[in-house]
Protein backbone atom coordinates (compact mmCIF):
# COMPACT_ATOMS: atom_id res chain seq x y z
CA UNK A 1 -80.54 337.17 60.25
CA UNK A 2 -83.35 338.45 62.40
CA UNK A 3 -87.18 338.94 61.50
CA UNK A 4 -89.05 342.17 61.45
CA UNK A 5 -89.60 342.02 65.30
CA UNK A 6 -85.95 341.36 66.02
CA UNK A 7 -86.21 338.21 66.85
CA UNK A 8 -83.89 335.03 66.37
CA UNK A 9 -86.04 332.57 63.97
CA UNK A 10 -83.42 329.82 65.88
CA UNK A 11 -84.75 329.14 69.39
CA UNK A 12 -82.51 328.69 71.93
CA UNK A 13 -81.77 324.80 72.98
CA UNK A 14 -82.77 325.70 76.60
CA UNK A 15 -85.95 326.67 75.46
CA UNK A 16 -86.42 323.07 73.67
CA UNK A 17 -88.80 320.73 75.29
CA UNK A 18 -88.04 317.12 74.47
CA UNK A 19 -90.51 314.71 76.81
CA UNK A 20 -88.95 311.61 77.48
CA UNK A 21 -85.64 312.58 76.21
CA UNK A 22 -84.07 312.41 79.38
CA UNK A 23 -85.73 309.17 80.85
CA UNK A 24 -84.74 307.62 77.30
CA UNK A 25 -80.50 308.04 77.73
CA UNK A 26 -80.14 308.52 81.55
CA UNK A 27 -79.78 304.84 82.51
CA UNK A 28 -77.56 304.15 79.51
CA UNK A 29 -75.36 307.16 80.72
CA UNK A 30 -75.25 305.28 84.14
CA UNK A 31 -74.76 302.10 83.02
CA UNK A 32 -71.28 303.53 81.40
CA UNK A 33 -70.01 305.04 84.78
CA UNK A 34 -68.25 303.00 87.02
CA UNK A 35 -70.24 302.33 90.52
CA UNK A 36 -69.87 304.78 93.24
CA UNK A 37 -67.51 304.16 96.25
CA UNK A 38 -69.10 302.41 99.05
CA UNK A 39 -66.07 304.01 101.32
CA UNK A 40 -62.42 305.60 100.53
CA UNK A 41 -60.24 303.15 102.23
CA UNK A 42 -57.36 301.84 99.91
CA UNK A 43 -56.42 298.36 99.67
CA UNK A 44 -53.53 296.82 101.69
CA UNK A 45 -50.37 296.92 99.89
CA UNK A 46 -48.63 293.75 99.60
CA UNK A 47 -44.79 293.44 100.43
CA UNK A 48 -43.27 290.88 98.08
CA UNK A 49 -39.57 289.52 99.59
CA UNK A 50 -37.67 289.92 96.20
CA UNK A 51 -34.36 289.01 97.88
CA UNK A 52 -34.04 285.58 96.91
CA UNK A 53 -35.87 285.96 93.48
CA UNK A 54 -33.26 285.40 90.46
CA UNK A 55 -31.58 288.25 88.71
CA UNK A 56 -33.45 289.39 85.53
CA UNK A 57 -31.15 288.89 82.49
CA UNK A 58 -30.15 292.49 81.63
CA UNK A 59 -29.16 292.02 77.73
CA UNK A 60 -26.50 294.61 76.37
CA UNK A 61 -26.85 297.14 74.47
CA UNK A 62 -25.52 297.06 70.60
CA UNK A 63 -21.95 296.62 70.56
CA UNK A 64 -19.34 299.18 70.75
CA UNK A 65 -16.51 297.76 68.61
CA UNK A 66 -13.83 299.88 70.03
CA UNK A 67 -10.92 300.16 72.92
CA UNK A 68 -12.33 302.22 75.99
CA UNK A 69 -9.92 304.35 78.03
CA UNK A 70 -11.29 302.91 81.20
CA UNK A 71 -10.37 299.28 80.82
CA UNK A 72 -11.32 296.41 78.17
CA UNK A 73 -10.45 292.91 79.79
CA UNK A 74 -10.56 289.30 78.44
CA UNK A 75 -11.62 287.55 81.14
CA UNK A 76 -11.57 283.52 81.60
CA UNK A 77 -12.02 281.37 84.33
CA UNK A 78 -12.85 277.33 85.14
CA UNK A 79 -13.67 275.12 87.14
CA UNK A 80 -12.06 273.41 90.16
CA UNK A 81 -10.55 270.17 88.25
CA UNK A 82 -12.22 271.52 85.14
CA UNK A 83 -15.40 269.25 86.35
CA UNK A 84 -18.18 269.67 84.23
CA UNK A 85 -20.57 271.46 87.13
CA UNK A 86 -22.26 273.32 84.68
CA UNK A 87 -24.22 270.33 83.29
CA UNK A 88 -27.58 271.01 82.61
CA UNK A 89 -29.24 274.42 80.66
CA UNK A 90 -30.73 275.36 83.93
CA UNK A 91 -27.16 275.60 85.30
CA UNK A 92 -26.09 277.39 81.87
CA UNK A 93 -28.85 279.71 82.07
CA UNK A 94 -27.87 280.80 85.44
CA UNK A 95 -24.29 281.81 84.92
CA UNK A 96 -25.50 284.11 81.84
CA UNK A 97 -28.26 285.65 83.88
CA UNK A 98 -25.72 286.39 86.35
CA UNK A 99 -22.72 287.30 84.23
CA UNK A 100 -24.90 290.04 82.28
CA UNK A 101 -26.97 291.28 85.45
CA UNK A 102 -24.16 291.76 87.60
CA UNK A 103 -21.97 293.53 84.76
CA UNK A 104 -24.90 295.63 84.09
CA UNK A 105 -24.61 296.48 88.29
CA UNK A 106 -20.91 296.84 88.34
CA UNK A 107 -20.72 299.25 84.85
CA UNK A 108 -19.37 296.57 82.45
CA UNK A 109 -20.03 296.52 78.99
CA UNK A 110 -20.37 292.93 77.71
CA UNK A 111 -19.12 292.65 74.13
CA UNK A 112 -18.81 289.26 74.00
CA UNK A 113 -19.28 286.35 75.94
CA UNK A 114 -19.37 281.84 76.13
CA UNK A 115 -20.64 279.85 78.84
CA UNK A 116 -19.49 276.91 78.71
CA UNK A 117 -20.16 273.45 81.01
CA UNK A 118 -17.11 273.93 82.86
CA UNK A 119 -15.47 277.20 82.17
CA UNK A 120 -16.29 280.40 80.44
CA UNK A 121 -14.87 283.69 78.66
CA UNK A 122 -16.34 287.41 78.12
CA UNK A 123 -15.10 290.94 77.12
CA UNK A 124 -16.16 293.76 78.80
CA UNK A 125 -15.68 297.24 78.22
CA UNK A 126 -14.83 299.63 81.68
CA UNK A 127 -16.87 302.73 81.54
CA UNK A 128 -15.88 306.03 84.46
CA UNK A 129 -17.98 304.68 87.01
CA UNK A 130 -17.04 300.94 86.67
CA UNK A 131 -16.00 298.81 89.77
CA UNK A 132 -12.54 297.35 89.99
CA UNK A 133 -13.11 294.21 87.66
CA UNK A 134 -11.54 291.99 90.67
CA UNK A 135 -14.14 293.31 92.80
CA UNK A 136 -16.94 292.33 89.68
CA UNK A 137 -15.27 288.87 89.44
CA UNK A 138 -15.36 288.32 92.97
CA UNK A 139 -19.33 288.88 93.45
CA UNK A 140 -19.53 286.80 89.92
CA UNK A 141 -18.14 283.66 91.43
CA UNK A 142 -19.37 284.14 95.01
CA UNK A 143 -23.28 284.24 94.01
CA UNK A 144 -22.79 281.55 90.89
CA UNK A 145 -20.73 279.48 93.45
CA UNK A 146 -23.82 279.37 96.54
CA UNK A 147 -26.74 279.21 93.48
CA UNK A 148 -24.97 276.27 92.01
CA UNK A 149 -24.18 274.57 94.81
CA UNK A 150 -27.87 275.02 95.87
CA UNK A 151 -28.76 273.56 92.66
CA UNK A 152 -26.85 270.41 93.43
CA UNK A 153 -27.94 269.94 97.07
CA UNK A 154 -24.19 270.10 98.79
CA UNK A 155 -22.44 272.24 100.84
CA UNK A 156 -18.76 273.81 101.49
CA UNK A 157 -17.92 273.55 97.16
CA UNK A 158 -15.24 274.85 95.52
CA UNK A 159 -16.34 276.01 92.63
CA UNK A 160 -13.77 277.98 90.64
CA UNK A 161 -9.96 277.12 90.50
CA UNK A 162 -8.94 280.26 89.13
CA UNK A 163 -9.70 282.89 86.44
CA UNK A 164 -7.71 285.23 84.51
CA UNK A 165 -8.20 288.92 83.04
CA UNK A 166 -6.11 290.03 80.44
CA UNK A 167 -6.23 294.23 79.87
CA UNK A 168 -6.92 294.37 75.84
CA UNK A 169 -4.42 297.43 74.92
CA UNK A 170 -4.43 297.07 70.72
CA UNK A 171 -7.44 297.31 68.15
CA UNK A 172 -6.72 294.43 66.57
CA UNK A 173 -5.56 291.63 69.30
CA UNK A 174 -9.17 292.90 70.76
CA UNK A 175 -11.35 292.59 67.74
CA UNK A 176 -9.60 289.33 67.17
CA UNK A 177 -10.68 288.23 70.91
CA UNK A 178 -13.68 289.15 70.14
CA UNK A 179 -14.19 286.47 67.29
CA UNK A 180 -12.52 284.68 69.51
CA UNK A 181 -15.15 284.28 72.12
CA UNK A 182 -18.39 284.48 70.05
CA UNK A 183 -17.12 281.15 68.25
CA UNK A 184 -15.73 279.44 70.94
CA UNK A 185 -18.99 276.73 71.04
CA UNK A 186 -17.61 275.91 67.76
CA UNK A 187 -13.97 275.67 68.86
CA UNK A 188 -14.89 273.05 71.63
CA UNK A 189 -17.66 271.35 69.15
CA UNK A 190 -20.60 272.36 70.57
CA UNK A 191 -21.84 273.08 67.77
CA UNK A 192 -21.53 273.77 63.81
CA UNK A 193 -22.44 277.37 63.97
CA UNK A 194 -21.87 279.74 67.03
CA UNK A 195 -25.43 281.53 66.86
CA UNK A 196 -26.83 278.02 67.59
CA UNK A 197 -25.83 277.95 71.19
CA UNK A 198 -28.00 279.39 73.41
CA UNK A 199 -25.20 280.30 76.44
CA UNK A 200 -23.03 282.58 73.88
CA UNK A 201 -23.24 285.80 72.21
CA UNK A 202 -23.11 285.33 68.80
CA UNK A 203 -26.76 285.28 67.71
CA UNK A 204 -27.01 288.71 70.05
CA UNK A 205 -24.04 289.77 67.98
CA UNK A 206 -25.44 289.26 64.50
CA UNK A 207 -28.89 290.77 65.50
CA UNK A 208 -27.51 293.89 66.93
CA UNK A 209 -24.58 294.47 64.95
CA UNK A 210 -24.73 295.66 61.16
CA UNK A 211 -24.02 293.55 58.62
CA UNK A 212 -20.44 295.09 57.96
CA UNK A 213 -19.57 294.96 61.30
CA UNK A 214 -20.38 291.29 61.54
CA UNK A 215 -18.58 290.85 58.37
CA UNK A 216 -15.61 292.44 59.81
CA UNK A 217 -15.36 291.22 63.30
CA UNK A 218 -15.57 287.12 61.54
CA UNK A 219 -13.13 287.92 58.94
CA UNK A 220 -10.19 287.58 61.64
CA UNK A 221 -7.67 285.27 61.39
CA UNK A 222 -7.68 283.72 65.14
CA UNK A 223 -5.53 280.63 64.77
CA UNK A 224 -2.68 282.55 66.39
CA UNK A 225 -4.97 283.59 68.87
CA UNK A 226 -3.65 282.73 72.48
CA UNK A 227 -5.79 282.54 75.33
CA UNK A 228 -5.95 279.93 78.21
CA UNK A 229 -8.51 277.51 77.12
CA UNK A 230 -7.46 273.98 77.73
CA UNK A 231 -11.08 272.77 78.78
């Protein structure tokens, strides 16, 4: 609305004189900024040699429950003389780092897996792109083989004696395999319940599975079960 002589009653906030306005918030507003750049060099970028750093633990995903068309192997190897070499959690926590990195790299789907001290099982699940699983094995037990040995301050070690992988081919032998290796701690009395040792994948198994599925997969008779696993 505009007076008789046109007018606005509102002056504009140019036009507003407010003495000491400015000197009252300018150093605050400077105080907030952050200080001015003396030059515009960058810092020197640091190269980090991450070749002999471990491999992270890459956990599976949830688990599939189901045959793939590209391969689903029982795998199970031991020891030279079954010794015990594996003797120690640090030990134990290094052949799970590198059995779920490495299948991770190679394109294996853990579904289930033991470590044991002196042998150990999985099942993995092949996916299009997957490596040979001879070719994943052989990696596997070369870089647990030199780390372990490394561990134990010797040289020229066999390691592994042998290892076998068994192609899964029927729903049910695999879902009984399955139960098979999640409860093997409590097979060789490790312990009273599988999801109590660390170096397996039972407690992974019950966390990311749903409950039916859980309920399922542990209602299978395994008795008649056969797999190498005189340890």
């Amino acid at each position: 609305m505009l007076p008789l002589s046109g007018r606005p009653l509102v002056r504009p906030l140019k036009d507003l004189a407010f003495p000491g306005l400015e000197a009252c918030y300018k150093p605050a507003m400077q105080a907030d900024l952050p200080p001015r750049p003396t030059s515009f060099s960058l810092s020197p970028v640091v190269n980090k040699d991450v070749s002999h750093e471990p491999l992270p633990k890459d956990w599976p995903h949830a688990p599939v429950h189901r045959l793939s068309e590209h391969g689903t192997y029982l795998v199970t190897a031991g020891t030279l003389h079954k010794e015990r070499l594996l003797n120690s959690p640090v030990k134990l926590d290094l052949m799970e780092r590198l059995l779920l990195s490495l299948s991770h790299r190679h394109h294996w789907h853990p579904e289930a897996w033991a470590v044991m001290s002196n042998h150990y099982h999985f099942v993995a699940l092949g996916a299009p792109d997957s490596t040979p699983m001879q070719e994943f094995l052989r990696e596997f037990h070369s870089r647990s083989a030199i780390e372990l040995t490394q561990l134990d301050g010797v040289e020229d070690r066999k390691v592994w004696w042998n290892f076998r992988d068994t192609r899964l081919t029927h729903q049910y032998s695999y879902l009984a395999r399955l139960k098979y290796v999640h409860q093997n701690p409590v097979k060789h009395g490790l312990v009273a319940m599988a999801n109590q040792y660390r170096w397996c994948s039972a407690a992974w198994f019950e966390r990311m599975a749903s409950a039916a599925q859980v309920k399922t997969i542990y209602s299978f008779k395994i008795d008649r079960v056969i797999v190498e696993d005189d340890f």
